[in-house]
Protein backbone atom coordinates (compact mmCIF):
# COMPACT_ATOMS: atom_id res chain seq x y z
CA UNK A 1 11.99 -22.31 14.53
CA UNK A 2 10.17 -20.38 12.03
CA UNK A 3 11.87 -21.12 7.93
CA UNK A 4 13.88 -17.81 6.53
CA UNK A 5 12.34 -16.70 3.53
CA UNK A 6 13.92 -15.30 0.59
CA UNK A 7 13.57 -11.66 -0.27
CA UNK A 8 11.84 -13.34 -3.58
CA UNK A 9 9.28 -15.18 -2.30
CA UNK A 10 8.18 -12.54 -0.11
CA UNK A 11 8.14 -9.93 -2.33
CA UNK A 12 5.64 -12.46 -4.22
CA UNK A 13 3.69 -12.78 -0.88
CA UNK A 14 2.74 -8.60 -0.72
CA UNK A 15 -0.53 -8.20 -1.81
CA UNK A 16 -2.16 -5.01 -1.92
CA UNK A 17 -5.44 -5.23 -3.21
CA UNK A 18 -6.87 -1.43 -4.18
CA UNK A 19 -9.56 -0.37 -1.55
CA UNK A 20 -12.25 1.17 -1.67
CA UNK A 21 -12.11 4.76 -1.26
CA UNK A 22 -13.97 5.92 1.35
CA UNK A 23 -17.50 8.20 1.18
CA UNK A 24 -15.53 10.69 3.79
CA UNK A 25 -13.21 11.39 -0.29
CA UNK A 26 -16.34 10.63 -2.10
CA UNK A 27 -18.42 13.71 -0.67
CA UNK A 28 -17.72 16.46 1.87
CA UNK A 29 -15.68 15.68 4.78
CA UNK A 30 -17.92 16.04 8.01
CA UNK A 31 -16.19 18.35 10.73
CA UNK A 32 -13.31 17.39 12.15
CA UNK A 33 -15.13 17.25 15.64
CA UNK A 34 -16.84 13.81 13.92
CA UNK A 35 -15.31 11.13 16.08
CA UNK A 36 -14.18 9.09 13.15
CA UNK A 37 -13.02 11.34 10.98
CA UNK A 38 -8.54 10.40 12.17
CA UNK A 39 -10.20 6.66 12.55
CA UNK A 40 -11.21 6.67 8.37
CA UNK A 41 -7.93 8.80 7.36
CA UNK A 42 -5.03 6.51 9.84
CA UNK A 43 -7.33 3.57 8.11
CA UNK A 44 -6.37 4.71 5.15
CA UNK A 45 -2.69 3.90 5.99
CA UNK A 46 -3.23 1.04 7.96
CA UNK A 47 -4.07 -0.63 5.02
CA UNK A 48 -0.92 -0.42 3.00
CA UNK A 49 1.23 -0.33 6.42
CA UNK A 50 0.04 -3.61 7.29
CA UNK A 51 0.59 -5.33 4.04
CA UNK A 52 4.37 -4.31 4.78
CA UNK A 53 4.20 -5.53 8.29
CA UNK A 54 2.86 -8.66 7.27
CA UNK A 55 5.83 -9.21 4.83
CA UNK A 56 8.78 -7.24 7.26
CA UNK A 57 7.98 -8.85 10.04
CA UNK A 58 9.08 -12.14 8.89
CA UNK A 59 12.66 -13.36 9.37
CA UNK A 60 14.71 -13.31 5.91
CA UNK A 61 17.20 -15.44 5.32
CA UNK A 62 18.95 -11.70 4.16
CA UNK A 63 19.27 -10.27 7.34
CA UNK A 64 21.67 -7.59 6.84
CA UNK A 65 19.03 -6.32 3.80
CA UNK A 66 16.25 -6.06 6.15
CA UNK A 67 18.47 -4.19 8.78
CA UNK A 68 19.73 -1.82 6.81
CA UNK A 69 16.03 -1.16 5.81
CA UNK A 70 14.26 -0.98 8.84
CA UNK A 71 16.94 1.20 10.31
CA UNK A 72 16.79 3.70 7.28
CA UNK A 73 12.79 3.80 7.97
CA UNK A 74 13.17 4.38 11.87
CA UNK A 75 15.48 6.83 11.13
CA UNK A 76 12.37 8.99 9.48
CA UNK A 77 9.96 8.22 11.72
CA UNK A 78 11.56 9.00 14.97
CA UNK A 79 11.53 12.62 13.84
CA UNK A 80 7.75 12.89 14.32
CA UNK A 81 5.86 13.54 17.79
CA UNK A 82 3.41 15.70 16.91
CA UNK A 83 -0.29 14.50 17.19
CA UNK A 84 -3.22 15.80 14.83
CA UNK A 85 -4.72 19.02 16.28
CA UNK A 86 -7.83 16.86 16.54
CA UNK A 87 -10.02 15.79 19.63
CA UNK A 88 -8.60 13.58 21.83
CA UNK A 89 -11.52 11.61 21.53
CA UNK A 90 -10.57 10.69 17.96
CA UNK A 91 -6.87 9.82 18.83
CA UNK A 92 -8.41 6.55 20.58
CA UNK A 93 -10.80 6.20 18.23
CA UNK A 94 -8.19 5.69 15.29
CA UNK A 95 -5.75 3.99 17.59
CA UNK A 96 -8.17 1.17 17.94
CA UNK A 97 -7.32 -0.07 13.73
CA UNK A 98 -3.39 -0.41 15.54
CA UNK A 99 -3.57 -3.90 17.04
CA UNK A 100 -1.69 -6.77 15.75
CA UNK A 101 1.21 -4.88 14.34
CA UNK A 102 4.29 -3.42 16.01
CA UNK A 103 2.44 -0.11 17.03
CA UNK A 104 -0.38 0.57 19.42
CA UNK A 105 -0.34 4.26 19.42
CA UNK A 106 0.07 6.78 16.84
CA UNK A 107 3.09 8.12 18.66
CA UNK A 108 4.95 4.96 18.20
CA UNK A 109 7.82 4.45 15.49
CA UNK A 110 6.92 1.88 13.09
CA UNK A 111 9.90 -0.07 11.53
CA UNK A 112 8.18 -1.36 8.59
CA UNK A 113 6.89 2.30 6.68
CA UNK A 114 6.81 5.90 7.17
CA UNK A 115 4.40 6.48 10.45
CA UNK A 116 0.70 8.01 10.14
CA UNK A 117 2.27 11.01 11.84
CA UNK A 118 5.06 11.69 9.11
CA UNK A 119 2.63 11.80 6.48
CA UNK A 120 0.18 14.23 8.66
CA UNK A 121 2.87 16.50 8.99
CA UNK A 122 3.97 16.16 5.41
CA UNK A 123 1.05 16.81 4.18
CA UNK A 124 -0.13 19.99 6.66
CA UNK A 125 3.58 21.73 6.48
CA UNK A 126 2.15 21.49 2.32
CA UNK A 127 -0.59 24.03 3.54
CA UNK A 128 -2.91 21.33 3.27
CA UNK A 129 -6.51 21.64 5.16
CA UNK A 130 -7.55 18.50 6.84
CA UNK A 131 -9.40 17.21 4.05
CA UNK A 132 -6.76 17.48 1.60
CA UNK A 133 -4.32 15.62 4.04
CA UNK A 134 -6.86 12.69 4.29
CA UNK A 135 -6.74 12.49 0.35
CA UNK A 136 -2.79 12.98 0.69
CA UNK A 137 -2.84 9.68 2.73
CA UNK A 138 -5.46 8.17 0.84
CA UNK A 139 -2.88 8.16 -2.00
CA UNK A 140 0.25 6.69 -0.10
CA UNK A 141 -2.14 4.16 1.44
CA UNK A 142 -3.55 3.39 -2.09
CA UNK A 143 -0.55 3.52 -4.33
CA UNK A 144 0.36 0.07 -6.44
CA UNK A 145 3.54 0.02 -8.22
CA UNK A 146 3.66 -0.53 -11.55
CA UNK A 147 6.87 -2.83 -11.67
CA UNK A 148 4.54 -5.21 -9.29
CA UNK A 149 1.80 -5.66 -12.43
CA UNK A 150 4.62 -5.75 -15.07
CA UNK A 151 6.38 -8.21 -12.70
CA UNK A 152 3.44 -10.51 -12.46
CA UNK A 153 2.14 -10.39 -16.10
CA UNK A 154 6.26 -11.69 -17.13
CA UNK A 155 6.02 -14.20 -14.82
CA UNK A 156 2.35 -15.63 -16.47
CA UNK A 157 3.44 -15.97 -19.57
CA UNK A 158 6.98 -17.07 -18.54
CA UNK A 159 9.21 -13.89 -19.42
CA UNK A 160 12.74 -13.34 -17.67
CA UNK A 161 11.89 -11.91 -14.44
CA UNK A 162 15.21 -9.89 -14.32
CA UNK A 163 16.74 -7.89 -16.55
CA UNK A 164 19.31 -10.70 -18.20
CA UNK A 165 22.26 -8.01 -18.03
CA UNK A 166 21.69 -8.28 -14.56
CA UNK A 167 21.12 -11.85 -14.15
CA UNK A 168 25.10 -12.11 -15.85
CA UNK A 169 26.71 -10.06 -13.39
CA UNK A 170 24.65 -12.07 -10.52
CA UNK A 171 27.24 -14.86 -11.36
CA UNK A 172 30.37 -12.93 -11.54
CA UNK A 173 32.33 -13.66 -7.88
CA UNK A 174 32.49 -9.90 -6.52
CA UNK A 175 34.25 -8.93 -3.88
CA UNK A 176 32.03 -5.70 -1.95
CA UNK A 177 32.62 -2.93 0.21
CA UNK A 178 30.48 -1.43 2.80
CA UNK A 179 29.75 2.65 1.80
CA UNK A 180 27.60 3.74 5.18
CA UNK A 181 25.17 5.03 2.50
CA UNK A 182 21.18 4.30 3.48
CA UNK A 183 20.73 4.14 0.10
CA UNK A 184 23.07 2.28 -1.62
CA UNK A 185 25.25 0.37 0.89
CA UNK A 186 27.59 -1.41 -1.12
CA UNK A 187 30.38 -0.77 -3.87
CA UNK A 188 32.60 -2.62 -6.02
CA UNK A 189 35.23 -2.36 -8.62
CA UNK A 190 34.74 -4.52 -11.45
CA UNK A 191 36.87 -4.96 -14.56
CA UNK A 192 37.66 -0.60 -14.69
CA UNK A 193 33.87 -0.38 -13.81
CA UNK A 194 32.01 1.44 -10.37
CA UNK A 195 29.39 -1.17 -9.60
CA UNK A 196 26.92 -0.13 -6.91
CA UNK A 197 24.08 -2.12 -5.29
CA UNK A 198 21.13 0.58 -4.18
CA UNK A 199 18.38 -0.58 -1.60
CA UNK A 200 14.85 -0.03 -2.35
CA UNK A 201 11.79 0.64 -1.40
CA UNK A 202 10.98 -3.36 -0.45
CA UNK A 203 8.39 -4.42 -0.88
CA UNK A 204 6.82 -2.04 -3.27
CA UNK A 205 10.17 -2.43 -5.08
CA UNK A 206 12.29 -4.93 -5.79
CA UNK A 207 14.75 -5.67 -2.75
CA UNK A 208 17.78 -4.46 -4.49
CA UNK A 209 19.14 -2.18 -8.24
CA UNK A 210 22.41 -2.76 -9.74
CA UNK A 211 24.17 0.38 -10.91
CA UNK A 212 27.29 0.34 -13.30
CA UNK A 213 29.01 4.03 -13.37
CA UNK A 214 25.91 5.94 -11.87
CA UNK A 215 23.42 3.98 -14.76
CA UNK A 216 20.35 1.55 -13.05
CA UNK A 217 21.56 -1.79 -15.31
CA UNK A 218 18.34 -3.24 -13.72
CA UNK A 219 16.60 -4.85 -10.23
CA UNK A 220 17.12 -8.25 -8.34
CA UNK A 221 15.90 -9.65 -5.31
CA UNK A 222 18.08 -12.18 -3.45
CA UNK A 223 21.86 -11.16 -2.74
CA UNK A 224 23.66 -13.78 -4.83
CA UNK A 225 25.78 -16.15 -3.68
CA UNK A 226 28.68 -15.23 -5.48
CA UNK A 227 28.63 -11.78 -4.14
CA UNK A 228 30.73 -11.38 -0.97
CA UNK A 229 29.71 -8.21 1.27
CA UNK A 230 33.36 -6.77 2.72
CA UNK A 231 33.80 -4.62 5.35
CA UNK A 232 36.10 -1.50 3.92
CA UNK A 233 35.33 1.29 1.83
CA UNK A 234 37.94 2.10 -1.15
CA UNK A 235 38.69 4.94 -2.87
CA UNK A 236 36.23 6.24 -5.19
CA UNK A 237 36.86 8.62 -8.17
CA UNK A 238 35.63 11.98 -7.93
CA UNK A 239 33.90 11.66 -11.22
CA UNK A 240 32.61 8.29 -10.16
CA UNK A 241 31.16 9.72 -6.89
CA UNK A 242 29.92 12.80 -8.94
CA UNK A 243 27.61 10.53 -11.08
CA UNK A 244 26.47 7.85 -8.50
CA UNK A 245 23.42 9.15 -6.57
CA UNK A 246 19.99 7.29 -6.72
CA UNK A 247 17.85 9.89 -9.16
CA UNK A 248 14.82 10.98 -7.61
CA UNK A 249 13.49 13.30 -10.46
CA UNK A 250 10.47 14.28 -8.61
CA UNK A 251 12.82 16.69 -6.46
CA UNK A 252 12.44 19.93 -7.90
CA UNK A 253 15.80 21.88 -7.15
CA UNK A 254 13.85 25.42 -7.56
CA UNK A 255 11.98 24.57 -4.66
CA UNK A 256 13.61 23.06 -2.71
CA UNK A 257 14.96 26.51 -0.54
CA UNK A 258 11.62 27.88 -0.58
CA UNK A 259 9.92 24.68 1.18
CA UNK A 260 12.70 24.59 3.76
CA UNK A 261 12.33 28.33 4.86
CA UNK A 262 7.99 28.23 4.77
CA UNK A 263 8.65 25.08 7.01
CA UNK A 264 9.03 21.43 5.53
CA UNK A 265 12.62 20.96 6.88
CA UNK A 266 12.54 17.43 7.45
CA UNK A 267 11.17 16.82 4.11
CA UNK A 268 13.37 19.15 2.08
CA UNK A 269 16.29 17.51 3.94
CA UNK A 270 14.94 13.98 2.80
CA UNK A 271 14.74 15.21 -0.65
CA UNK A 272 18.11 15.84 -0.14
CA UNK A 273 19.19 12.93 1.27
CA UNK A 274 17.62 10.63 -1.68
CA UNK A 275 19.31 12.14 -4.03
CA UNK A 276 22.84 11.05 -2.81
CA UNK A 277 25.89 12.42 -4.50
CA UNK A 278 23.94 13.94 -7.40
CA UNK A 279 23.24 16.43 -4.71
CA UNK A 280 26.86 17.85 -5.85
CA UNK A 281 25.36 18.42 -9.41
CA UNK A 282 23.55 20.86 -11.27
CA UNK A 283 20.87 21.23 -10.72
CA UNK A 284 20.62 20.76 -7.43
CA UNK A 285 23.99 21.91 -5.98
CA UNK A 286 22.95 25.51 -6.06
CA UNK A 287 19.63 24.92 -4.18
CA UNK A 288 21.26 22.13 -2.04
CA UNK A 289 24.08 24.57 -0.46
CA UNK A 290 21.82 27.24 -0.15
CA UNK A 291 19.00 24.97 2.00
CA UNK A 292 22.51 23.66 4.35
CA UNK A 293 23.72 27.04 4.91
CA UNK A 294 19.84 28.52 5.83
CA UNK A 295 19.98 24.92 8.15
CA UNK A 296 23.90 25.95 9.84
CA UNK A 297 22.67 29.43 10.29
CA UNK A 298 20.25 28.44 12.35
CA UNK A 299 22.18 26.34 13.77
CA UNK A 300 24.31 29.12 14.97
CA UNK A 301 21.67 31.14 16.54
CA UNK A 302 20.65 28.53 18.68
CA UNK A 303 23.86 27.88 19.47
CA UNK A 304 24.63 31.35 20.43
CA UNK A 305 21.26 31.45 22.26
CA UNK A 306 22.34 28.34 24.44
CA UNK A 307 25.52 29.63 25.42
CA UNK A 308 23.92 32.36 26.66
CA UNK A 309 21.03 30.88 28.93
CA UNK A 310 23.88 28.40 30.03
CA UNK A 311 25.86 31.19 31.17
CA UNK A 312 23.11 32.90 32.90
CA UNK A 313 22.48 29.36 34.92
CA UNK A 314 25.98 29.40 36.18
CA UNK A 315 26.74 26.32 33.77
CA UNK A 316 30.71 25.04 34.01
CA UNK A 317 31.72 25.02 30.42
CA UNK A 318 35.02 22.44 29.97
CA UNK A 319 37.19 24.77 28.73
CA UNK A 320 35.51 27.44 28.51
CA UNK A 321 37.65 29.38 25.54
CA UNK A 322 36.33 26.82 23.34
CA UNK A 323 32.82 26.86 23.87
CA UNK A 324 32.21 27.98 19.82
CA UNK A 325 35.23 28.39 17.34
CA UNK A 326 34.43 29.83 14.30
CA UNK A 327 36.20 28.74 11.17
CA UNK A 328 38.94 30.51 10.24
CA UNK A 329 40.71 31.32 6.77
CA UNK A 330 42.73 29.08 6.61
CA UNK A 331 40.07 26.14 7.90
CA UNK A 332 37.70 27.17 4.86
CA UNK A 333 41.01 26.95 2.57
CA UNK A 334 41.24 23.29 3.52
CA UNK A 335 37.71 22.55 2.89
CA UNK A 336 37.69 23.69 -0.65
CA UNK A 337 41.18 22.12 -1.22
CA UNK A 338 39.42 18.90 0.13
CA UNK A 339 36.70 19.47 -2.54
CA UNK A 340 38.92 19.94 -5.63
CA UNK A 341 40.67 16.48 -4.68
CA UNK A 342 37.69 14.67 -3.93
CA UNK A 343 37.98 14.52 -0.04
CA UNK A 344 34.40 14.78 0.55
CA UNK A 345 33.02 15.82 3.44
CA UNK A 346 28.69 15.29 3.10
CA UNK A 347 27.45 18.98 2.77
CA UNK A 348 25.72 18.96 6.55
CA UNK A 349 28.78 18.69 8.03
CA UNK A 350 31.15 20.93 5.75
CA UNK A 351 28.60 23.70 5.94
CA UNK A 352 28.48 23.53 9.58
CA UNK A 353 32.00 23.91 10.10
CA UNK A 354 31.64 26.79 8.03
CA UNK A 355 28.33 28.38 9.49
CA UNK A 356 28.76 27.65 13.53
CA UNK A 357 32.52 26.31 13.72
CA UNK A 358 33.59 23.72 16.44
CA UNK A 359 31.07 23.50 19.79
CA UNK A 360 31.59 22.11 23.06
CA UNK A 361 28.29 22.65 25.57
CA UNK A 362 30.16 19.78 27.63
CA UNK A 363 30.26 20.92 31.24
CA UNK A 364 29.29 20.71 35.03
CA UNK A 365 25.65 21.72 36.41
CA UNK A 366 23.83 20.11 39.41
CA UNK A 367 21.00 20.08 37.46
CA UNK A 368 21.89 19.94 33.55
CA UNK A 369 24.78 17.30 34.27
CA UNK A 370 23.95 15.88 37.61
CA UNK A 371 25.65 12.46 38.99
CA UNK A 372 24.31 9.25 39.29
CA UNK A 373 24.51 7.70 43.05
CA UNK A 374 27.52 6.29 41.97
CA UNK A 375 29.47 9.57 41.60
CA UNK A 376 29.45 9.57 37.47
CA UNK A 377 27.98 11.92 35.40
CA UNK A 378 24.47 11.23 33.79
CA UNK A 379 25.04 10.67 30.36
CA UNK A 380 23.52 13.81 28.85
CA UNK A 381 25.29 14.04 25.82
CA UNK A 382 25.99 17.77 25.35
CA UNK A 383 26.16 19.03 21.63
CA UNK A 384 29.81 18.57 20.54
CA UNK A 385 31.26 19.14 17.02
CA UNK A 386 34.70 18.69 17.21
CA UNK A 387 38.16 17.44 16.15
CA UNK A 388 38.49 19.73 13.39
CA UNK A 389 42.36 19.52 12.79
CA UNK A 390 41.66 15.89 11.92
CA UNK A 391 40.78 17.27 8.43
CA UNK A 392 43.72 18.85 7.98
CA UNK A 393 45.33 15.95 8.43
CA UNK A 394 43.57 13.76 6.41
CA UNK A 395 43.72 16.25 3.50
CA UNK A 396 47.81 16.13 3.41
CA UNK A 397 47.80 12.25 3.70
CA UNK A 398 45.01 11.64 0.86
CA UNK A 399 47.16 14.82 -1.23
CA UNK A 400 50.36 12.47 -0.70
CA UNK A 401 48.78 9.29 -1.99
CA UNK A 402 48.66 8.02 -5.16
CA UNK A 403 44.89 7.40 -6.35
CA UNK A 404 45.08 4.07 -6.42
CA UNK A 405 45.86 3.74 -2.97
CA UNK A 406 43.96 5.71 -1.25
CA UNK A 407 41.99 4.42 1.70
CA UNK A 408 38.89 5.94 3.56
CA UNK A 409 39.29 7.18 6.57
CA UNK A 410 36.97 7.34 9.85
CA UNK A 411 36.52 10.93 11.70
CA UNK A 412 35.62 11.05 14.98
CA UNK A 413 33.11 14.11 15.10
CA UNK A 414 33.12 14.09 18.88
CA UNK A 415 32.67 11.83 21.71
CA UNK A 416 29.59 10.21 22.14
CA UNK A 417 27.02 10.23 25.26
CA UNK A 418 29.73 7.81 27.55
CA UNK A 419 32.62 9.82 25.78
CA UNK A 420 31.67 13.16 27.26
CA UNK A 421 30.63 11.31 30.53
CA UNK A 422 34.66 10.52 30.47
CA UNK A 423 35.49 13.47 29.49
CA UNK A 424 34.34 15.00 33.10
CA UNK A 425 35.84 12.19 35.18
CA UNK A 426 39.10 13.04 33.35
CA UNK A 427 39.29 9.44 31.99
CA UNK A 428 40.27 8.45 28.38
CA UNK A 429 37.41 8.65 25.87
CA UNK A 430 36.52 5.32 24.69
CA UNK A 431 33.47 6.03 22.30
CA UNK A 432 33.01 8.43 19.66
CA UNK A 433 30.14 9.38 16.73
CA UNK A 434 31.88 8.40 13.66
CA UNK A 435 31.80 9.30 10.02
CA UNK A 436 33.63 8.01 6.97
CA UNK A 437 35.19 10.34 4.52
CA UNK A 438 35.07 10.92 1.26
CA UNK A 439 31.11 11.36 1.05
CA UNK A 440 29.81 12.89 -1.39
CA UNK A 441 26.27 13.08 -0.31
CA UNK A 442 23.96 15.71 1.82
CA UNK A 443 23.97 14.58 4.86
CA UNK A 444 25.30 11.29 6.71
CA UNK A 445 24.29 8.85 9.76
CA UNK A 446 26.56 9.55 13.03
CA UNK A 447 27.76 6.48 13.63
CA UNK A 448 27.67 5.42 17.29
CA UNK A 449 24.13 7.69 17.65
CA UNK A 450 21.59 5.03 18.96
CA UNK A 451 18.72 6.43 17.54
CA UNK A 452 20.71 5.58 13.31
CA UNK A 453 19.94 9.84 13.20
CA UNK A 454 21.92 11.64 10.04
CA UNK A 455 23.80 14.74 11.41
CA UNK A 456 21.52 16.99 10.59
CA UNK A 457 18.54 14.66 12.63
CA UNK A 458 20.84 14.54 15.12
CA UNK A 459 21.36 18.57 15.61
CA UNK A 460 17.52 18.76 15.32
CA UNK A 461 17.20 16.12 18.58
CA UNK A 462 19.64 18.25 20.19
CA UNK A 463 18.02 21.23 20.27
CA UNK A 464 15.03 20.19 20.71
CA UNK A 465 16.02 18.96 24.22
CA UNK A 466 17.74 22.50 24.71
CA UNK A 467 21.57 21.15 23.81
CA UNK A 468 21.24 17.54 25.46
CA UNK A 469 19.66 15.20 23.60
CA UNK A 470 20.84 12.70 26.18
CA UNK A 471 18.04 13.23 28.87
CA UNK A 472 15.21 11.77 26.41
CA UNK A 473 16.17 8.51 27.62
CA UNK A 474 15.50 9.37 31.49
CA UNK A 475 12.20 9.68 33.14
CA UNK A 476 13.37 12.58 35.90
CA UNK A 477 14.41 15.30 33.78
CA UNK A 478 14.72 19.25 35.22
CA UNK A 479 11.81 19.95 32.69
CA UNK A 480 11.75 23.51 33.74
CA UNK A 481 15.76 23.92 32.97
CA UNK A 482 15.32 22.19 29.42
CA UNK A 483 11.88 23.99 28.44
CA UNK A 484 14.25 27.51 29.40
CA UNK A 485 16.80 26.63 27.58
CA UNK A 486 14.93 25.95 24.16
CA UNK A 487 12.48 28.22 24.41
CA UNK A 488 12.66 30.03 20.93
CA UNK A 489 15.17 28.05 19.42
CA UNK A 490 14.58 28.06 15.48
CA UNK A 491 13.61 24.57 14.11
CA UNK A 492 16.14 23.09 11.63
């Protein structure tokens, strides 16, 4: 059995050395017809992707660290399936750099960076021509962090490695609690003090930041032994939350709206994402609302547009007076009361309660929602967003208790794929996607969703397979059904 290595000694292991950049940068780029011209650019991020590879692929004796990370990375690349607009002859051509790694194919999800196909997109939904792009990659797959040299050059002439204010708290026996955040995962309360551990960018980065009341005290790499990871999430002060995102300062909130309406939605969403609660400051909050409710009102058209072409193919909603309820007065009354006690619900969510209301597409169709030859529904997982009353609910117990005991509490958004399967055999719903209030951030991961999709990833899935996201996973689909049904729909 292969040795577990520590998060340290791998981090040691990454070597990038620069490469060289390649005559296709150096002069003009021949035309895109040239069979190597995706072979030179997907080299270009071979390079760096490997390096990671070679380091994530090993097993570390901190499992739950390289989890966490690999599922946060998935969860960005699964969003891409679009292919270069290039020859098909050069798609083989490049694909041939992508033995010996966990991909073979540029379609593929890698689990150890962001796939050649993100950054593509990235960089064309910048405007970018295909030239620019292959510089645009050049750069990712050429980039060297800076901590790495200042790492290396303390640790040849024998200078603390971590920052010693850091190093003290490493010894202090912590008791932490599990947040759902990607970002920063954990959360403590230490002597009147909000501690937070954020993950990075490993192994460019450091494994792992400390963070005292919002401030970055410093970096480490190996979970200590003193540290115990817990399971529950406690209360956390609405100041606290306020101040406790990871600061990405390269997000510029004035343009944040405008990228998301001329067509970088996943990106302006990640943006969003990264910047975790400070999303609820200025100067982002502004922007931030405004890119969520442009998102939900979309949302709502498709929605409305579904409905529709489902009622036109004789679909059986369940309960059909409850297809789409918009929120009422008194519904956006308890969302801002939530707000002002610091019952957050992440802005996706809150603004699509707003924007569409509570959906139910779950139903009966020969074709849409067909049975298996065992009499049960394929599981087809029809858009749901449900359950609202549960906030209501939540708000008057959290308003009741003191702050000190406060708990979090779970919300069950709506059944899952097997839920709604129950749902039309009249059984007892077992399974549910799940979120854990408050959060204070943009958007947050369903959990119970297979694919480790945020909300707003997991809308986008939906209607991209026309309301049920659920028949990706089957090879005999009613293709001509689906490709009706979203036909038009607006992409989020």
């Amino acid at each position: 059995m292969a040795q577990k290595r520590s998060n340290k000694s791998l981090y040691e292991e990454y070597d990038l050395k620069p490469p060289a950049q390649s005559l296709l940068l150096k002069k003009a780029l021949p035309e895109v017809t040239s069979q190597f011209f995706l072979h030179t650019v997907v080299g270009y991020w071979w390079q760096r992707y490997f390096a990671r590879y070679s380091v994530l692929d090993h097993d570390f004796s901190d499992g739950a660290a390289k989890s966490l990370l690999i599922a946060r990375i998935r969860a960005r690349n699964v969003l891409y399936s679009t292919l270069p607009e290039l020859p098909p002859a050069q798609i083989a051509v490049a694909e041939t750099l992508l033995g010996g790694a966990d991909v073979s194919k540029l379609l593929d999800i890698p689990n150890f960076g962001p796939s050649f196909i993100s950054l593509w997109v990235d960089a064309k939904a910048q405007g970018l021509s295909d030239s620019q792009a292959a510089k645009y990659i050049w750069d990712w797959g050429s980039y060297r962090s800076p901590a790495r040299q200042s790492y290396f050059e303390r640790k040849a002439t024998k200078q603390p490695l971590i920052n010693q204010q850091v190093t003290r708290r490493l010894a202090s026996v912590t008791a932490w609690n599990r947040t759902g955040d990607a970002f920063i995962p954990w959360d403590a309360d230490v002597s009147a003090q909000h501690w937070q551990v954020r993950l990075n960018d490993y192994p460019d980065e450091f494994m792992y930041a400390l963070l005292i009341d919002g401030k970055t005290i410093g970096d480490f790499h190996d979970w200590p032994q003193a540290w115990n990871r817990g399971e529950s999430k406690p209360e956390v002060d609405r100041k606290k939350v306020a101040l406790a995102g990871r600061m990405t300062p390269e997000v510029d909130p004035a343009t944040l709206l405008s990228r998301y309406e001329g067509g970088a939605y996943e990106a302006a969403w990640r943006d969003l994402v990264s910047l975790g609660p400070e999303v609820r400051n200025k100067p982002f909050e502004a922007p931030a609302r405004a890119v969520a409710k442009e998102t939900m009102r979309r949302a709502a058209h498709n929605f409305r547009l579904l409905v529709k072409r489902l009622k036109a193919m004789n679909y059986q909603f369940v309960g059909a007076e409850a297809v789409q309820i918009p929120c009422s007065v008194g519904e956006r009354n308890v969302l801002r009361a939530s707000d002002r006690v610091g019952l957050w619900l992440p802005l996706s969510l809150r603004t699509f309660l707003e924007e569409v209301g509570q959906v139910h597409l779950v139903g009966s169709h020969p074709v849409l929602s067909p049975m298996d030859a065992e009499g049960k529904p394929l599981l087809t997982d029809p858009l749901q967003v449900s359950d609202y009353g549960s906030i209501e609910s939540f708000l008057q117990e959290w308003s009741r208790t003191s702050p000190q005991d406060r708990e979090p509490f779970s919300w069950d958004i709506s059944p899952d794929a097997e839920g709604k399967a129950d749902m039309l055999m009249n059984e007892s719903v077992e399974s549910s996607y799940t979120v854990h209030l408050p959060n204070a951030a943009a958007d947050v991961v369903l959990e119970g969703e297979s694919h480790g999709f945020t909300f707003v990833e997991y809308l986008r899935k939906s209607f991209q397979w026309g309301g049920f996201p659920g028949w990706e996973k089957y090879q005999k689909r009613p293709e001509t059904e689906l490709a009706f049904l979203r036909e038009g729909l607006l992409p989020l």
